[in-house]
Protein backbone atom coordinates (compact mmCIF):
# COMPACT_ATOMS: atom_id res chain seq x y z
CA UNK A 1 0.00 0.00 0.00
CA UNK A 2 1.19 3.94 -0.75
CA UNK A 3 3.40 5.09 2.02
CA UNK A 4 4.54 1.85 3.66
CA UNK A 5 8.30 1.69 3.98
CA UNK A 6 9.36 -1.31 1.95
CA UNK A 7 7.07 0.36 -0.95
CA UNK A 8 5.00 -2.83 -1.42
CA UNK A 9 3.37 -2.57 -5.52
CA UNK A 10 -0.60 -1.43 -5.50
CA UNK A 11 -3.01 -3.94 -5.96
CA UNK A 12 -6.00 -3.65 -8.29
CA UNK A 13 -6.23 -3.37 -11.70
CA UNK A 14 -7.08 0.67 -11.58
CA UNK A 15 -4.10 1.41 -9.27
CA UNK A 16 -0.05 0.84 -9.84
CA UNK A 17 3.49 2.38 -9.15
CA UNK A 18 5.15 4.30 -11.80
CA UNK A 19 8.42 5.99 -12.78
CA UNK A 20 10.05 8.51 -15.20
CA UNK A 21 10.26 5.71 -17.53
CA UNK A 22 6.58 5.24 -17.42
CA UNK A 23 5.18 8.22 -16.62
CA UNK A 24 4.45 9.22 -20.47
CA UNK A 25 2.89 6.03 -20.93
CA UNK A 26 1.03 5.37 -17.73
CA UNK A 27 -0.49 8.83 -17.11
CA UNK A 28 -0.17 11.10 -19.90
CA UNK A 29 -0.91 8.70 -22.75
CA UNK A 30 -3.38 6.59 -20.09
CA UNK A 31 -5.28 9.95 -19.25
CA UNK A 32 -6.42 10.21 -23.03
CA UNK A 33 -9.22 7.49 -22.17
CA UNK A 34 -9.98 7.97 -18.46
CA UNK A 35 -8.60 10.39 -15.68
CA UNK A 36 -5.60 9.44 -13.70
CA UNK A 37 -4.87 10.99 -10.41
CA UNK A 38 -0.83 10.46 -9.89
CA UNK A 39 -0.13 10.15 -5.84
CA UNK A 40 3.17 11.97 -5.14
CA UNK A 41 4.51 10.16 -1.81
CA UNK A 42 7.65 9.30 -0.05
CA UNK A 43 8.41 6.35 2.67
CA UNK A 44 9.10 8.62 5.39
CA UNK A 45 6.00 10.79 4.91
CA UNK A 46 3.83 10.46 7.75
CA UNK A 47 0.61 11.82 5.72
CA UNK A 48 1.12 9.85 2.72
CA UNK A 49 0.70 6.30 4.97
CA UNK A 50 -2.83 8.10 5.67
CA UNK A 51 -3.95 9.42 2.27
CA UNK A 52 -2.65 6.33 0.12
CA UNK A 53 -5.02 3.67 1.23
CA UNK A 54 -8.14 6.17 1.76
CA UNK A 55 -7.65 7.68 -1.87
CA UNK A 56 -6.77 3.96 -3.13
CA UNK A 57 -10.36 2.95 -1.78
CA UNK A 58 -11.84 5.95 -3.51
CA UNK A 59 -10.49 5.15 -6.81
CA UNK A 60 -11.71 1.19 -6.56
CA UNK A 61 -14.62 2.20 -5.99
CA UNK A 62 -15.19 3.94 -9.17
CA UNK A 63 -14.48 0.66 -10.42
CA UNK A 64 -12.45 1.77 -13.88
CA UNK A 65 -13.71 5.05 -14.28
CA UNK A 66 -10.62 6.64 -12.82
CA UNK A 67 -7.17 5.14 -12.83
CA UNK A 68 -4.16 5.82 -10.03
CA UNK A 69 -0.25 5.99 -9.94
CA UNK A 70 1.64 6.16 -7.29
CA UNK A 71 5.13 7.98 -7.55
CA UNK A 72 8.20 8.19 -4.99
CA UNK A 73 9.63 11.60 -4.72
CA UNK A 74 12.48 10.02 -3.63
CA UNK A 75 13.24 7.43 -6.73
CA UNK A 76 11.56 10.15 -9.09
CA UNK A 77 13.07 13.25 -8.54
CA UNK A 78 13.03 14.96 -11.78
CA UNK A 79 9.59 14.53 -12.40
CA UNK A 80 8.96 15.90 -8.77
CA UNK A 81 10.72 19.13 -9.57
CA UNK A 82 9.34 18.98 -13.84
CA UNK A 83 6.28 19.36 -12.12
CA UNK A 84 6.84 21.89 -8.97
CA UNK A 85 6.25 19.41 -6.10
CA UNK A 86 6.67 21.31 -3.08
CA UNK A 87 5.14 19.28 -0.35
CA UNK A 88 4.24 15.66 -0.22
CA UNK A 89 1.68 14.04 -0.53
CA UNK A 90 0.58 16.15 -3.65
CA UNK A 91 -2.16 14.32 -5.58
CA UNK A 92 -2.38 15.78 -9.28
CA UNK A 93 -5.50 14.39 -11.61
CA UNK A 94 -4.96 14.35 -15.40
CA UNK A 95 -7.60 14.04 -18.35
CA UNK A 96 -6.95 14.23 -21.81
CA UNK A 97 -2.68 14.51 -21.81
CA UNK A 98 -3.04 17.74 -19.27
CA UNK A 99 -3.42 18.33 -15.22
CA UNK A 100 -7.10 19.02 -14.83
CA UNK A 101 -6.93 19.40 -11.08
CA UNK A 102 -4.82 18.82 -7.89
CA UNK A 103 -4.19 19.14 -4.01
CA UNK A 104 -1.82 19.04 -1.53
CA UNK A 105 -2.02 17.29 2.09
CA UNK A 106 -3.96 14.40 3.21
CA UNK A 107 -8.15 15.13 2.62
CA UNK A 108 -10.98 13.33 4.59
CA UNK A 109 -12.78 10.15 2.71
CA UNK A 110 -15.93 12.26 1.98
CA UNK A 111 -13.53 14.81 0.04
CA UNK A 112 -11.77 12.41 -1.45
CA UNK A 113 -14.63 10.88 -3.29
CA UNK A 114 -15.85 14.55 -4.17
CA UNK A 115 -12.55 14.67 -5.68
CA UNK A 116 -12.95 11.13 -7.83
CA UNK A 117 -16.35 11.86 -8.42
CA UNK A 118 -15.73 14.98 -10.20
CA UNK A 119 -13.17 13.08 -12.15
CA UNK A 120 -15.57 10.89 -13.02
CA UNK A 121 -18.49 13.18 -14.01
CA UNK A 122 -15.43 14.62 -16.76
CA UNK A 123 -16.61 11.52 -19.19
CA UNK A 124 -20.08 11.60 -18.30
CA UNK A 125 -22.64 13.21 -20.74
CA UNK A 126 -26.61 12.43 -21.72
CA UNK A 127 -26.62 10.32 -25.08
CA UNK A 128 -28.99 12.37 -27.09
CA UNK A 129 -27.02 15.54 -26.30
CA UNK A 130 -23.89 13.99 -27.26
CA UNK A 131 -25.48 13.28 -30.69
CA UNK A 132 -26.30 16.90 -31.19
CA UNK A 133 -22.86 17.94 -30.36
CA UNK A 134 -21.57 15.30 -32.66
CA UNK A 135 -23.19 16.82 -35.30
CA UNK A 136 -22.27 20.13 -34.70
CA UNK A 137 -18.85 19.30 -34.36
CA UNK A 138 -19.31 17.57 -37.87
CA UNK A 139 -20.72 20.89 -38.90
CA UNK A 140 -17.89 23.08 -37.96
CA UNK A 141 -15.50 20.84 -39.21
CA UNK A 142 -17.38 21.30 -42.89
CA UNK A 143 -16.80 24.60 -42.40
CA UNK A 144 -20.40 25.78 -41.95
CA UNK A 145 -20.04 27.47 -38.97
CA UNK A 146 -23.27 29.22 -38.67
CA UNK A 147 -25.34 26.09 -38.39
CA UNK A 148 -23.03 24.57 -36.12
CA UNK A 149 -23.01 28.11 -33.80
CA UNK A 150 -27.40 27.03 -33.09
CA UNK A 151 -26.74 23.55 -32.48
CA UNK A 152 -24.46 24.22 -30.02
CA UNK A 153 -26.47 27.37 -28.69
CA UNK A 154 -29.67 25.23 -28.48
CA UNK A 155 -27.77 22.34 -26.48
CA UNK A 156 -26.73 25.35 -24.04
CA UNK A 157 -30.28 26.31 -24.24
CA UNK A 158 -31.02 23.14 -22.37
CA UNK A 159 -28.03 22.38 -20.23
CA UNK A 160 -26.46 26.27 -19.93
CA UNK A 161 -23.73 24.58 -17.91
CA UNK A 162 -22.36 22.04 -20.43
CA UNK A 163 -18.89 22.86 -21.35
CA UNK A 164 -18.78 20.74 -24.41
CA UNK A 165 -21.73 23.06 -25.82
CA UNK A 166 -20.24 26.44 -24.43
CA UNK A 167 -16.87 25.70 -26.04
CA UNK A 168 -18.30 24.63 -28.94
CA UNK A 169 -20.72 27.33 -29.75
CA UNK A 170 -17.42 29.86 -28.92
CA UNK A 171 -15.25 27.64 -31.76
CA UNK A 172 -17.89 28.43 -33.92
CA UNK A 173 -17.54 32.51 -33.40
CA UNK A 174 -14.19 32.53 -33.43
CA UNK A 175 -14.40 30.12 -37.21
CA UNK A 176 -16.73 32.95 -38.49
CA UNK A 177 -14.43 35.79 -37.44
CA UNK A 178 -16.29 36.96 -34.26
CA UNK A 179 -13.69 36.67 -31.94
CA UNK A 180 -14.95 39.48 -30.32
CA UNK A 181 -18.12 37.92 -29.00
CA UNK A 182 -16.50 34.66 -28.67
CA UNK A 183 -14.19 36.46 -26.16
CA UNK A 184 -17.57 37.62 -24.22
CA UNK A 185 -18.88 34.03 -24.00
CA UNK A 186 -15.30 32.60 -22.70
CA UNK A 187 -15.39 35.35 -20.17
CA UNK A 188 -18.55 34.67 -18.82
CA UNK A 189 -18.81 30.97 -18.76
CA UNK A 190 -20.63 29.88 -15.70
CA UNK A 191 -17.71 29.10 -12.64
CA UNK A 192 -18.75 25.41 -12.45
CA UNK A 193 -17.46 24.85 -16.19
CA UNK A 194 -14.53 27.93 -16.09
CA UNK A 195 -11.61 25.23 -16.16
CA UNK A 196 -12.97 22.55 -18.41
CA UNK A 197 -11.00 21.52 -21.30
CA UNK A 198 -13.48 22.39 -23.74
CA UNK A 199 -13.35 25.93 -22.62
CA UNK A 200 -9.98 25.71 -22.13
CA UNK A 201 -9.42 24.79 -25.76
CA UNK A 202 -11.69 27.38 -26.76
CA UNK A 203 -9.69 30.30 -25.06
CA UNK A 204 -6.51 28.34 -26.53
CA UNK A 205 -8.09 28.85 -29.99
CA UNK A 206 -8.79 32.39 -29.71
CA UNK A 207 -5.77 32.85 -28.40
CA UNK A 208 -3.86 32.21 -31.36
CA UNK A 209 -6.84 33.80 -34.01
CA UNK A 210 -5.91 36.75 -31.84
CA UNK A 211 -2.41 36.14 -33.17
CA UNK A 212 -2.96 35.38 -36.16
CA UNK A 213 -4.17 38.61 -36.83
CA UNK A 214 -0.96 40.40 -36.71
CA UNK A 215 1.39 37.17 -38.30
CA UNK A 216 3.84 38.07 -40.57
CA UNK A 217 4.94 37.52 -43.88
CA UNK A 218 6.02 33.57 -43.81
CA UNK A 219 8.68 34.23 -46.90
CA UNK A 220 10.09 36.87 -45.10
CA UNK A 221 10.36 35.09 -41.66
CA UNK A 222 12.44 32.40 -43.10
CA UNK A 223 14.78 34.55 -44.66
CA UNK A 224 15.80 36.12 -41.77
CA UNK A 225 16.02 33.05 -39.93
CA UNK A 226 18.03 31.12 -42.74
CA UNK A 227 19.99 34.06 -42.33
CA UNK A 228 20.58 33.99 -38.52
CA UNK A 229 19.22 30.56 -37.10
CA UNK A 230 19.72 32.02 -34.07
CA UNK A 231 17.22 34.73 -34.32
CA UNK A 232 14.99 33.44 -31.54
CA UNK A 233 12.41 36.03 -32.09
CA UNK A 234 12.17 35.29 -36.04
CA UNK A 235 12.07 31.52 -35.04
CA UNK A 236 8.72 32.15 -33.27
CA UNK A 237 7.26 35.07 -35.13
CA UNK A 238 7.58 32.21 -37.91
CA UNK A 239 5.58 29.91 -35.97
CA UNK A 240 2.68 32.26 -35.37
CA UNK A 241 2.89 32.80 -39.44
CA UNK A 242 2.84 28.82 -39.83
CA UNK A 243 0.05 28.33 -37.42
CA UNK A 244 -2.26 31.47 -38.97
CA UNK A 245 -1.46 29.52 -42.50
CA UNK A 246 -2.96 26.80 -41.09
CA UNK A 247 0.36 24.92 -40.76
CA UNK A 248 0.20 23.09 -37.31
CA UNK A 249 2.80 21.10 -38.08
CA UNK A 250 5.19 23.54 -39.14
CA UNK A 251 4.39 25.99 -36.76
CA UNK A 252 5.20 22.86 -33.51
CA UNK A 253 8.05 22.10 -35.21
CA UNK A 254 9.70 25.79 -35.02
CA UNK A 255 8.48 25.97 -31.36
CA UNK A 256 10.01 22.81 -30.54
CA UNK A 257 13.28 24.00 -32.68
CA UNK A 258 13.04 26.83 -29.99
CA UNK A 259 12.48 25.49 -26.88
CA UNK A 260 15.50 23.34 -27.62
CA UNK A 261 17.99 25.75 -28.54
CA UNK A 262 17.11 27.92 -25.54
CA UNK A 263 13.79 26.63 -23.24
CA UNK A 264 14.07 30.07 -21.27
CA UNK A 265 14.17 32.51 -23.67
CA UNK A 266 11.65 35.08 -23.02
CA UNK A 267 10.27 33.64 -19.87
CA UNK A 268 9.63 29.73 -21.50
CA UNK A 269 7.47 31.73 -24.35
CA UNK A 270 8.25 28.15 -26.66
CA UNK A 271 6.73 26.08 -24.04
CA UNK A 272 3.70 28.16 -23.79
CA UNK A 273 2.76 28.67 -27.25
CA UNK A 274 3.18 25.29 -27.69
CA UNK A 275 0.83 24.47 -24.47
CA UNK A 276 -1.58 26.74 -26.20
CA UNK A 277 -1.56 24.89 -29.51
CA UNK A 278 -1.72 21.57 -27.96
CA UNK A 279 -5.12 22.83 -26.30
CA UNK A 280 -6.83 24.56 -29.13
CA UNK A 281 -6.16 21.25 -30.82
CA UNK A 282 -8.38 17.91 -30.04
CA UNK A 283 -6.57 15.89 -27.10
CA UNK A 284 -6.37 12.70 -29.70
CA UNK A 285 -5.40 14.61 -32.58
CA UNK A 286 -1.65 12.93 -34.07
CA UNK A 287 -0.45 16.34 -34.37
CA UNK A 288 -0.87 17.21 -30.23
CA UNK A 289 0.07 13.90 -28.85
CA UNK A 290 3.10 13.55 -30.84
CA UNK A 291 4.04 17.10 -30.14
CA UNK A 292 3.50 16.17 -26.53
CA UNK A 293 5.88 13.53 -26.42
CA UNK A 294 8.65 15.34 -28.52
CA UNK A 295 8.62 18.24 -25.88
CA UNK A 296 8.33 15.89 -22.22
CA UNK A 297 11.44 13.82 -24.01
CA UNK A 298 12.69 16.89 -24.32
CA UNK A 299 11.94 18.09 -20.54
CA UNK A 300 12.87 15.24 -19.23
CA UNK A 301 15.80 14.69 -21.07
């Protein structure tokens, strides 16, 4: 169980130790399909022999809807300090390739399963309004953004606090140039759905329509870059011109380019405008989990 000294392996089928080998693969890769709430722990933490088994017991009993891994600070060090662990235990939940939520210290049962259950409730959603959204996602992704802008506003109609719908319907303004009002909507999204990843992708995506409103000339960009490569400031200027092209692909690349040469220039800006693509874009989309994985091998190199 988490927190006894001779670090015995979980049991259950929803619950195991991990390391920086297996951290892309067990959590990252893992939380695409279900949550996974990592334990952060240490043998000689007193809290962590408390917390373990009660949050253990809270993720068995959502019997597969949540998933657990259990990490020692001690043996893991780089991801500890990768991810600003300041205090053990420190419990971080993922969804989707991202942290979705977290908290530090050792919590009662009762918040414990508020803490699962909200997890849970991430994946949840009524069948006939997935099938609306479904189709207005079809809809936007045909490029008629209009009719996808009242599905989406008629779902809300019914469920004002669904995040999938609220996101959605903002996607829609910002594909039909109203960033404006899509900016309005973000804003005032209801508190209970402020930090979902569907509005979270939204902002992402306006965001970088924002940007791509003042991109420069592509041509031009690589000129002066093929002329100094180590132009940091032309390197990314040409990744905002990619990315308003509608070049994803080149635009990570550059970014990536970046953040190797020099992951601190201008206060990590690489890292975050790569964050910020990765979130506009769908969680399972090839071009965000591959990016993903090129920049944590790079981190954790």
């Amino acid at each position: 169980m988490l927190g006894n000294i001779d670090a015995a392996p979980a049991k259950g089928q929803w619950i195991k130790d991990t390391s920086e080998a297996s951290f892309m693969a067990d959590v990252v890769d893992a939380s695409q399909e279900v949550p996974v709430i990592v334990d952060f722990w240490a043998p000689w933490c007193g809290p962590c022999k408390t917390l373990g088994p009660a949050l253990e017991a809270a993720v068995t009993a959502a019997k597969g809807k949540v998933r657990m891994v259990k990490i020692n600070v001690d043996e893991n060090q780089q991801i500890a300090a990768q991810l600003r662990i300041q205090s053990i235990p420190t419990v971080y939940a993922f969804f989707q390739g991202r942290p979705v939520d977290a908290f530090q210290g050792a919590l009662p049962a009762s918040d414990l399963k508020k803490f699962v259950d909200k997890l849970v409730a991430l994946v949840g959603e009524d069948e006939g309004l997935t099938a609306a959204l479904d189709e207005a996602e079809a809809m936007l992704a045909e490029g008629a953004a209009t009719d996808a802008a009242e599905v989406f506003a008629a779902v809300l109609a019914e469920e004002p606090e669904n995040a999938r719908a609220l996101g959605g319907l903002a996607r829609a303004q910002i594909a039909a140039g109203a960033l404006d009002q899509a900016e309005t909507l973000l804003t005032n999204a209801p508190a209970g759905i402020a930090k979902a990843q569907e509005i979270e992708a939204a902002r992402a995506q306006l965001a970088l329509a924002r940007q791509a409103q003042n991109a420069g000339p592509v041509d031009e960009l690589r000129a002066v870059l093929a002329a100094n490569p180590a132009d940091h400031q032309a390197r990314f200027d040409l990744a905002q011109a990619l990315h308003a092209k509608g070049d994803v692909a080149g635009a990570i690349d550059e970014l990536l380019e970046l953040f190797r040469r020099d992951r601190e220039w201008n206060e990590g800006a690489a890292k975050t405008q790569l964050f910020t693509i990765f979130e506009a874009l769908k969680p399972t989309d090839p071009l965000a989990v591959k990016g993903r994985r090129r920049l944590s091998s790079m981190i954790f190199a």
